[in-house]
Protein backbone atom coordinates (compact mmCIF):
# COMPACT_ATOMS: atom_id res chain seq x y z
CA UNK A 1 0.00 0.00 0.00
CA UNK A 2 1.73 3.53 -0.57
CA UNK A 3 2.04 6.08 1.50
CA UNK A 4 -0.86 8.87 2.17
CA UNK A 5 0.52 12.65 2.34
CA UNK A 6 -1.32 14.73 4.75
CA UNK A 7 -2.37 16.77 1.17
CA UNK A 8 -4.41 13.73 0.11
CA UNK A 9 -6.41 14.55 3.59
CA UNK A 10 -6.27 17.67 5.06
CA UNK A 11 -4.55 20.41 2.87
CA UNK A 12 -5.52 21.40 -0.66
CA UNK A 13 -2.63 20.90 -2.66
CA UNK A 14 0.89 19.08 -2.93
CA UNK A 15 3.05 22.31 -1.71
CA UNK A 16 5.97 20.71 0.23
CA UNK A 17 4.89 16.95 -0.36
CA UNK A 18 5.67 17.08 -3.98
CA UNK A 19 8.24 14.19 -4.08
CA UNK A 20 5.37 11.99 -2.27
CA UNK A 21 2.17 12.99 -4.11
CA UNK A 22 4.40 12.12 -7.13
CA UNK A 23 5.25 8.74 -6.10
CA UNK A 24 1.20 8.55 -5.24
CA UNK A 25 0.23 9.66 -8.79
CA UNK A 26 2.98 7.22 -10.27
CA UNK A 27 2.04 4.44 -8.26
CA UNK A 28 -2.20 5.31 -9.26
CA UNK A 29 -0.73 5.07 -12.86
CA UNK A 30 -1.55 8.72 -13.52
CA UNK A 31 -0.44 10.19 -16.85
CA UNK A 32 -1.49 13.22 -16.87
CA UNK A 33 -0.84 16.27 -13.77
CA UNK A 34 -2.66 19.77 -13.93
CA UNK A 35 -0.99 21.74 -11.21
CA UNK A 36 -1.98 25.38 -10.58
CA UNK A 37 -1.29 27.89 -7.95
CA UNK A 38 -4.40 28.05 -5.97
CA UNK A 39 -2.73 26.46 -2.53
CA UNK A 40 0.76 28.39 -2.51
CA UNK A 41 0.69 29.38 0.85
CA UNK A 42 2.09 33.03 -0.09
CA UNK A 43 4.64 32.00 -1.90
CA UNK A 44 4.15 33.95 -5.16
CA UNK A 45 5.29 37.22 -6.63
CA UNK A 46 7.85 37.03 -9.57
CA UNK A 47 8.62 34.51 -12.04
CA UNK A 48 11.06 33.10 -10.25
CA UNK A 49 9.52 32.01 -7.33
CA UNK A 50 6.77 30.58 -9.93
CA UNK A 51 9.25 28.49 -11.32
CA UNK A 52 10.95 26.95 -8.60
CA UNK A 53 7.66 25.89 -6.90
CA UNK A 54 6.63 24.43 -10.47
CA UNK A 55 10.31 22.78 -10.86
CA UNK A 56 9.99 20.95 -7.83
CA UNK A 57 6.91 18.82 -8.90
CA UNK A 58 8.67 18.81 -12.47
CA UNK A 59 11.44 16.99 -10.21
CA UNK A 60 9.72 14.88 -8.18
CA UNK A 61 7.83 13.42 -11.51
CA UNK A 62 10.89 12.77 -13.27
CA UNK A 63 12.02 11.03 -10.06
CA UNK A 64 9.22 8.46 -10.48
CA UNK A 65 10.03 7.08 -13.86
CA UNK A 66 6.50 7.01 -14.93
CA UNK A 67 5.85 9.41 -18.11
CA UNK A 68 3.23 12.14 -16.87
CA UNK A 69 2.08 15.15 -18.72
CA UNK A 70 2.85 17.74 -16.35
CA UNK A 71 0.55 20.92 -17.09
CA UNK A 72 0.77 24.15 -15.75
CA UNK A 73 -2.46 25.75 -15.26
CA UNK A 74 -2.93 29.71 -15.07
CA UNK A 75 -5.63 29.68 -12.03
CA UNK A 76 -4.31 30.97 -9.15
CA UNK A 77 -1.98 34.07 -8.51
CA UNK A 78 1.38 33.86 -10.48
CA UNK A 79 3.05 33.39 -13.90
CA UNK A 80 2.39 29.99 -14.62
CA UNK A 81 2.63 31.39 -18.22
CA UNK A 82 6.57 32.84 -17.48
CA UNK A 83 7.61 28.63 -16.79
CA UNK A 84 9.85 27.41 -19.27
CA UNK A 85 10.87 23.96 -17.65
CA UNK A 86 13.03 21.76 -20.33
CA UNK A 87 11.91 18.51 -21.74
C-alpha cells in the first residue's frame, strides 16, 4: 500500500509533499498532472519564485520514472505562463 501525504487529507494541494504525491500519482498510474497555484501558501510574486515551486513537482515526476504530462495551469496568482521547464 503507498504512502498517504497529509495533502491527500487535510490540505488542498501538494506544496511541500511534492516528491510523495508524485510517487502517489505514479504508483495510481496517472499520466497526466494539472498543477496550478491556488494552494501556494504566499509563496508567489515574480517569475522566479513561480518556477521553482513548479520545478519541484517537475522533479519529483521525473524522479518516479513514470511518463506524466505535467501541465501548468494559469488559475491561481502567479506566472504559470513565465515557466519554461526543459523537456
Amino acid at each position: 500500500m503507498s504512502q498517504i501525504s497529509l495533502s491527500d487529507i487535510f490540505l488542498a494541494g501538494s506544496l511541500d509533499w511534492e516528491e510523495n504525491d508524485a510517487k502517489i500519482f505514479a504508483n495510481w498510474g496517472v499520466d497526466y498532472l494539472k498543477y496550478d497555484n491556488c494552494y501556494h501558501m504566499g509563496r508567489f510574486g515574480t517569475p522566479k519564485i513561480s518556477f521553482d515551486r513548479y520545478k519541484v513537482m517537475w522533479d519529483a515526476i521525473n524522479s518516479t520514472g513514470q511518463p506524466i504530462l505535467y501541465s501548468l495551469c494559469n488559475w491561481g496568482e502567479d506566472y504559470s505562463h513565465t515557466v519554461n521547464i526543459p523537456t
